[in-house]
Protein backbone atom coordinates (compact mmCIF):
# COMPACT_ATOMS: atom_id res chain seq x y z
CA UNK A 1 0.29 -33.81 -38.35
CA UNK A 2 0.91 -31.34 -35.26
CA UNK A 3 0.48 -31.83 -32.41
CA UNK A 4 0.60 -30.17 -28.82
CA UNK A 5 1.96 -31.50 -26.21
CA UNK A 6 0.99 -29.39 -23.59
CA UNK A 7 3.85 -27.87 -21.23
CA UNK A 8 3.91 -24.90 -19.47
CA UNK A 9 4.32 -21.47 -21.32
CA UNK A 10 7.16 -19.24 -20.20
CA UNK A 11 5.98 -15.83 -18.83
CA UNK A 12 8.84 -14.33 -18.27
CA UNK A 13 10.80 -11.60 -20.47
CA UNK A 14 13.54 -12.17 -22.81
CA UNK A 15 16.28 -11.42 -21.93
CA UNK A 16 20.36 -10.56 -23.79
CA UNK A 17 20.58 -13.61 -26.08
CA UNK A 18 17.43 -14.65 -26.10
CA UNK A 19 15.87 -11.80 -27.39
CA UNK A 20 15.66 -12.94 -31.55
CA UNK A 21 14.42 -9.33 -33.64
CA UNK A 22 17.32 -6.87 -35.92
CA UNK A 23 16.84 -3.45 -33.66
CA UNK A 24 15.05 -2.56 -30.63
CA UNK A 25 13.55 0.75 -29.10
CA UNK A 26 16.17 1.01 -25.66
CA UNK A 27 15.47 2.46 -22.72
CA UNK A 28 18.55 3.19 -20.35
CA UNK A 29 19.44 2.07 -16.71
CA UNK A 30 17.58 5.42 -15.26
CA UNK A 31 14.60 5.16 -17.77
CA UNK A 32 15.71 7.59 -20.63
CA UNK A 33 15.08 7.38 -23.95
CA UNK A 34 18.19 6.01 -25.81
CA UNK A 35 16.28 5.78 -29.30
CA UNK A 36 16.28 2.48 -31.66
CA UNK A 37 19.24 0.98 -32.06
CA UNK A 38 20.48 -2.32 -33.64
CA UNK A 39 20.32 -5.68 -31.67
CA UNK A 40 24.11 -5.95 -31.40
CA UNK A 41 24.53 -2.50 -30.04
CA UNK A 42 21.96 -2.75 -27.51
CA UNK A 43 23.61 -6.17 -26.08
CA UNK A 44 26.92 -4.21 -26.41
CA UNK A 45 25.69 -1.39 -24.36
CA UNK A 46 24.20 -4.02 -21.38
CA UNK A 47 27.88 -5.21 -21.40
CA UNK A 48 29.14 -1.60 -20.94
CA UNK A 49 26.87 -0.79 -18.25
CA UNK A 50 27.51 -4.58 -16.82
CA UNK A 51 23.53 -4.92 -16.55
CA UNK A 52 21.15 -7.17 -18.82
CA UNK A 53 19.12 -6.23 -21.88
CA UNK A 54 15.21 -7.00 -20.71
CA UNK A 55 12.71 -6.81 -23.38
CA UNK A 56 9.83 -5.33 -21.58
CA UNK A 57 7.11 -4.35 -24.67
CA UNK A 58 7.76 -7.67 -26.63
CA UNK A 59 4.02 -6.63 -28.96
CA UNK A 60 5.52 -2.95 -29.63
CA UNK A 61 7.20 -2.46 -33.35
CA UNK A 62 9.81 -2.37 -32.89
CA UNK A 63 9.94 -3.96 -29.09
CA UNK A 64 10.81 -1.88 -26.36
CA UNK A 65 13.87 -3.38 -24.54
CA UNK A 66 15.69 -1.81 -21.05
CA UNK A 67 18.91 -1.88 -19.57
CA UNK A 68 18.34 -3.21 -16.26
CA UNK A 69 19.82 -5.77 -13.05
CA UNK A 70 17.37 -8.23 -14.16
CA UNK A 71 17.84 -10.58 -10.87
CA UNK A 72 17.01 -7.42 -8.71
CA UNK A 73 14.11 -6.45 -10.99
CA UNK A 74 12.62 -10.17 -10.31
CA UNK A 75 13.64 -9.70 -6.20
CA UNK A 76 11.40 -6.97 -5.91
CA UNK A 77 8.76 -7.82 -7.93
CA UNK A 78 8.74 -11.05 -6.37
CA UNK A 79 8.65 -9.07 -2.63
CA UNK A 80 5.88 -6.49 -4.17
CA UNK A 81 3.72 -9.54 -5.15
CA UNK A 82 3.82 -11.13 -1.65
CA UNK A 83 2.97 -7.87 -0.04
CA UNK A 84 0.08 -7.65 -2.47
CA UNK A 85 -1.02 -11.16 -1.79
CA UNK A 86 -0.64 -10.75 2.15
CA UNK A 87 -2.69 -7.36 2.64
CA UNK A 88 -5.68 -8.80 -0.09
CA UNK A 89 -8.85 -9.50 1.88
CA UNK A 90 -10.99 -12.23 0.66
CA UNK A 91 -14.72 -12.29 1.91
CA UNK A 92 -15.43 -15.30 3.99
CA UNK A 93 -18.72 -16.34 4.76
CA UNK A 94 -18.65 -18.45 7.94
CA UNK A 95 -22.04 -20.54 9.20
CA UNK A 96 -23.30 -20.89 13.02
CA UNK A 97 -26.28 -23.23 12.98
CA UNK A 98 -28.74 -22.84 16.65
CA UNK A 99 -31.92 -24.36 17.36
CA UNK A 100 -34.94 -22.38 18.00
CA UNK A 101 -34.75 -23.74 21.80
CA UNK A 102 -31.22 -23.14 22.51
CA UNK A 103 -29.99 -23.35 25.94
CA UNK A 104 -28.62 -19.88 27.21
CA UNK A 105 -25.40 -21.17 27.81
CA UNK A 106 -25.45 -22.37 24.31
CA UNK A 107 -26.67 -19.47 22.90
CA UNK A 108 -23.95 -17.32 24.49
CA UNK A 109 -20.69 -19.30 23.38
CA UNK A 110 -22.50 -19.15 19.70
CA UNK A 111 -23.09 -15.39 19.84
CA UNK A 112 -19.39 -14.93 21.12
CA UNK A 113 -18.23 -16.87 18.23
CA UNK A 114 -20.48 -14.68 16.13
CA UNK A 115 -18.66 -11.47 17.37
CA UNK A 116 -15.34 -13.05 16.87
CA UNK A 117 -15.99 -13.22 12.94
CA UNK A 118 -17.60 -10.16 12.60
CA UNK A 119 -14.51 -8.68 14.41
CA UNK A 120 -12.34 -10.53 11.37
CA UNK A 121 -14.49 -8.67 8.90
CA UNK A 122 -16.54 -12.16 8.09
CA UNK A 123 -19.58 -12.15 7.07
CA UNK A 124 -21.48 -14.70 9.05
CA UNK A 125 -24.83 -17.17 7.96
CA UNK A 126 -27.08 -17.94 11.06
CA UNK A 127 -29.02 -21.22 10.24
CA UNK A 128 -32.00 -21.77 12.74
CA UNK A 129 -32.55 -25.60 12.25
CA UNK A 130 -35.95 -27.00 12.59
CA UNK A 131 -37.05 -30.91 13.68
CA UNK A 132 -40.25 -32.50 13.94
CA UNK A 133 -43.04 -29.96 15.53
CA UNK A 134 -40.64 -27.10 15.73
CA UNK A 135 -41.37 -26.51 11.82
CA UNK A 136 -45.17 -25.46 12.73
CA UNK A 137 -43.88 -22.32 15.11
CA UNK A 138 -41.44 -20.83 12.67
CA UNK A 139 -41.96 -17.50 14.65
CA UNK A 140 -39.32 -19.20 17.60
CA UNK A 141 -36.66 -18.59 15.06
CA UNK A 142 -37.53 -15.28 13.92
CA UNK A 143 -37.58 -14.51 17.54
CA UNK A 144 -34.50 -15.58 18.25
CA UNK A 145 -32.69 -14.49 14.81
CA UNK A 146 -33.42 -11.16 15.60
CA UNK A 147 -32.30 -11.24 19.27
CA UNK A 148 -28.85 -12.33 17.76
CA UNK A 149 -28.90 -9.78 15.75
CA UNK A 150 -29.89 -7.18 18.34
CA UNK A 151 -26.80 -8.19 20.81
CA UNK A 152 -24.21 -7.86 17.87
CA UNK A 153 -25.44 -4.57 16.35
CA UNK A 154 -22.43 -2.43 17.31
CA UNK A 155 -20.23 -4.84 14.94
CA UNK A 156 -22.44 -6.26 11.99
CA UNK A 157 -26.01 -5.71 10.51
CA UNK A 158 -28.19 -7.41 8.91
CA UNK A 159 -27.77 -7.94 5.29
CA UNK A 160 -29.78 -10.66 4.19
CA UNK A 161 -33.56 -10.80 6.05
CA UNK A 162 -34.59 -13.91 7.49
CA UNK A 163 -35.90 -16.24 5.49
CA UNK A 164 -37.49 -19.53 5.23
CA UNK A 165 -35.40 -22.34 3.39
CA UNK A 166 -36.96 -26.27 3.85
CA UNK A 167 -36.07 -27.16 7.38
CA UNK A 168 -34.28 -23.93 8.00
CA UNK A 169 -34.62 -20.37 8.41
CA UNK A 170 -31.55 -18.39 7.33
CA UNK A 171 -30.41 -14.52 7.66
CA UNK A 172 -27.05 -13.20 7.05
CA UNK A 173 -25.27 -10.58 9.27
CA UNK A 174 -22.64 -8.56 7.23
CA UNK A 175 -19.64 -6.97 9.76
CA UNK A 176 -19.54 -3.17 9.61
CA UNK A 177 -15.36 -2.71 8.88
CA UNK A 178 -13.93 -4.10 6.02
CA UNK A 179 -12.10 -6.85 5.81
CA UNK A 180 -8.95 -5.05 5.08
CA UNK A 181 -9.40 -2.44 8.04
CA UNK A 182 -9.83 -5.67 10.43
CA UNK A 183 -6.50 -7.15 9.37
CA UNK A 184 -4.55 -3.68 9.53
CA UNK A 185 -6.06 -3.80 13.24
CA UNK A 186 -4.88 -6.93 13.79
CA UNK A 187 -1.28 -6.76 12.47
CA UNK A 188 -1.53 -3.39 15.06
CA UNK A 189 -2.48 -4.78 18.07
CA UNK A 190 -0.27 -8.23 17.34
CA UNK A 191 2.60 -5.29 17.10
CA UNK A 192 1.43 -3.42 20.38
CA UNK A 193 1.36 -6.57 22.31
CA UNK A 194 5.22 -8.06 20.64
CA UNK A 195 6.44 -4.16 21.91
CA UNK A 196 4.80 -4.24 25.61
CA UNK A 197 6.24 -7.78 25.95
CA UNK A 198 9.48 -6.65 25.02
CA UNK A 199 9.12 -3.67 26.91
CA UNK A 200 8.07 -5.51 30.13
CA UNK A 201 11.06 -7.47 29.81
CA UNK A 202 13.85 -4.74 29.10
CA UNK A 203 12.24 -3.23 32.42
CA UNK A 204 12.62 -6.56 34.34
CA UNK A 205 15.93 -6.36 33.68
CA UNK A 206 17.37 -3.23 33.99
CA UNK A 207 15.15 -3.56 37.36
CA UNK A 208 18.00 -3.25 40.74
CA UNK A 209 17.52 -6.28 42.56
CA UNK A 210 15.97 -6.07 46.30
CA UNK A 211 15.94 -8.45 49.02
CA UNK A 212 12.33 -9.80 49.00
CA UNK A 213 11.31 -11.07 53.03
CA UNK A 214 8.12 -13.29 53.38
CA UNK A 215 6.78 -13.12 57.04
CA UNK A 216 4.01 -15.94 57.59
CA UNK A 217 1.03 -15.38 59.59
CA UNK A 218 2.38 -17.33 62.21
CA UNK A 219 6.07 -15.65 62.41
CA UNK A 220 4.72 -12.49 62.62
CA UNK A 221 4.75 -12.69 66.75
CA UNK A 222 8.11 -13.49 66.64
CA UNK A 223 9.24 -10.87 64.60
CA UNK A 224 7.05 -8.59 66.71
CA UNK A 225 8.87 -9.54 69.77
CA UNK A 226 12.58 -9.65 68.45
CA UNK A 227 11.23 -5.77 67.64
CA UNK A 228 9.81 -5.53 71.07
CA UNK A 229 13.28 -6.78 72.51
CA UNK A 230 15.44 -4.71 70.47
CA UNK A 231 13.50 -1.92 71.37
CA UNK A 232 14.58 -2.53 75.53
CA UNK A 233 18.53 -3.09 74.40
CA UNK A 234 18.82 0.39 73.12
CA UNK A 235 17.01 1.48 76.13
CA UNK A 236 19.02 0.07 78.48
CA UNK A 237 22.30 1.58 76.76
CA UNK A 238 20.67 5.31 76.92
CA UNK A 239 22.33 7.37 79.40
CA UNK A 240 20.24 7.39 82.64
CA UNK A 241 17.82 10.71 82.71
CA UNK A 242 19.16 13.42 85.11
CA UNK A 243 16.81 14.31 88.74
């Protein structure tokens, strides 16, 4: 009786030895087309050319096979993947929950964290929470739903209308850039900051040193009359003025 016993399935191509058909159709280190050839001259070419045989269309009749560095092949695909994975933008939906009688000092830090995720590209839900009597004047949240909206109009609009849900009324504000155009903005302005830093300090630096003197409020008499004195030494050396 078979049986599977799970374990992970290798995705990656075969490669010199492990590659198990009579002839493949090679490819050559620059991407021409070398024609089909047996197995063993293929392998005897990657020798030649001191570079690996990678079979690259294992489904194609007969399979399509390259001469190639295979470690350097994985390097960059490995470094092309990362870049892929670090400039993908994923939509976040973040929540702020108020109450219909917020406090304006409330309402303000909410609203600034409101801006702060629109800024990332987030979408944001607003959830106006209801208790007790509050539920019978659902107008205060409509009010107040559309006064958020109103203050962050230059950044995100409304995409979802308020509406009632149980306790809670609910409208979602969508950001006007893109996710991705948020992040390319960040990475910018982290980059313009890391340069002025460095440039401020390369300045510092290079910066000729100069004797810094603090006079106090209450020297500033003295100095004022060590001037003052100074001032009558030089005049007494001046030649007397002629008749």
């Amino acid at each position: 009786m078979w049986c599977y016993r799970g374990g992970s399935i290798s995705t990656e191509p075969r490669i010199n030895d492990r590659i198990r058909v009579p002839e493949v159709r090679l490819v050559g280190p620059s991407g021409e087309q070398v024609g089909i050839v047996p197995l063993a001259k293929a392998l005897e070419l990657a020798q030649e050319y001191d570079l690996d045989l990678v079979e690259v269309a294992a489904s194609a009749r007969p399979p399509v096979c390259k001469l190639m560095d295979y470690g350097k092949f994985k390097y960059e695909s490995a470094m092309k993947a990362r870049e892929a994975r670090k400039n993908q933008a994923h939509t976040v939906i973040k929540e702020m929950k108020l109450r219909p009688k917020i406090d304006p000092h409330d309402y303000d830090t909410k609203k600034g964290h409101v801006v702060r995720f629109l800024k990332q590209g987030d979408k944001v839900k607003i959830t106006i929470m209801f208790r007790g009597r509050e539920q019978s004047r659902p107008e205060l949240g409509y009010r107040l739903l559309q006064r958020l909206a109103s203050d962050v109009e230059d950044l995100g609009f409304i995409e979802s209308n308020p509406k009632q849900d149980g306790r809670n009324m609910i409208m979602v504000l969508g950001p006007h850039k893109k996710k991705t155009e948020a992040m390319a903005e960040a990475r910018e302005a982290q980059a313009a900051r890391k340069a002025e830093r460095q440039g401020v300090a390369l300045t510092d630096d290079e910066a000729p040193s100069e004797d810094v003197v603090e006079v106090t409020e209450d020297a500033e008499g003295e100095v004022a009359s060590a001037e003052a004195a100074s001032d009558e030494a030089d005049t007494s050396h001046e030649a007397p003025a002629e008749a």
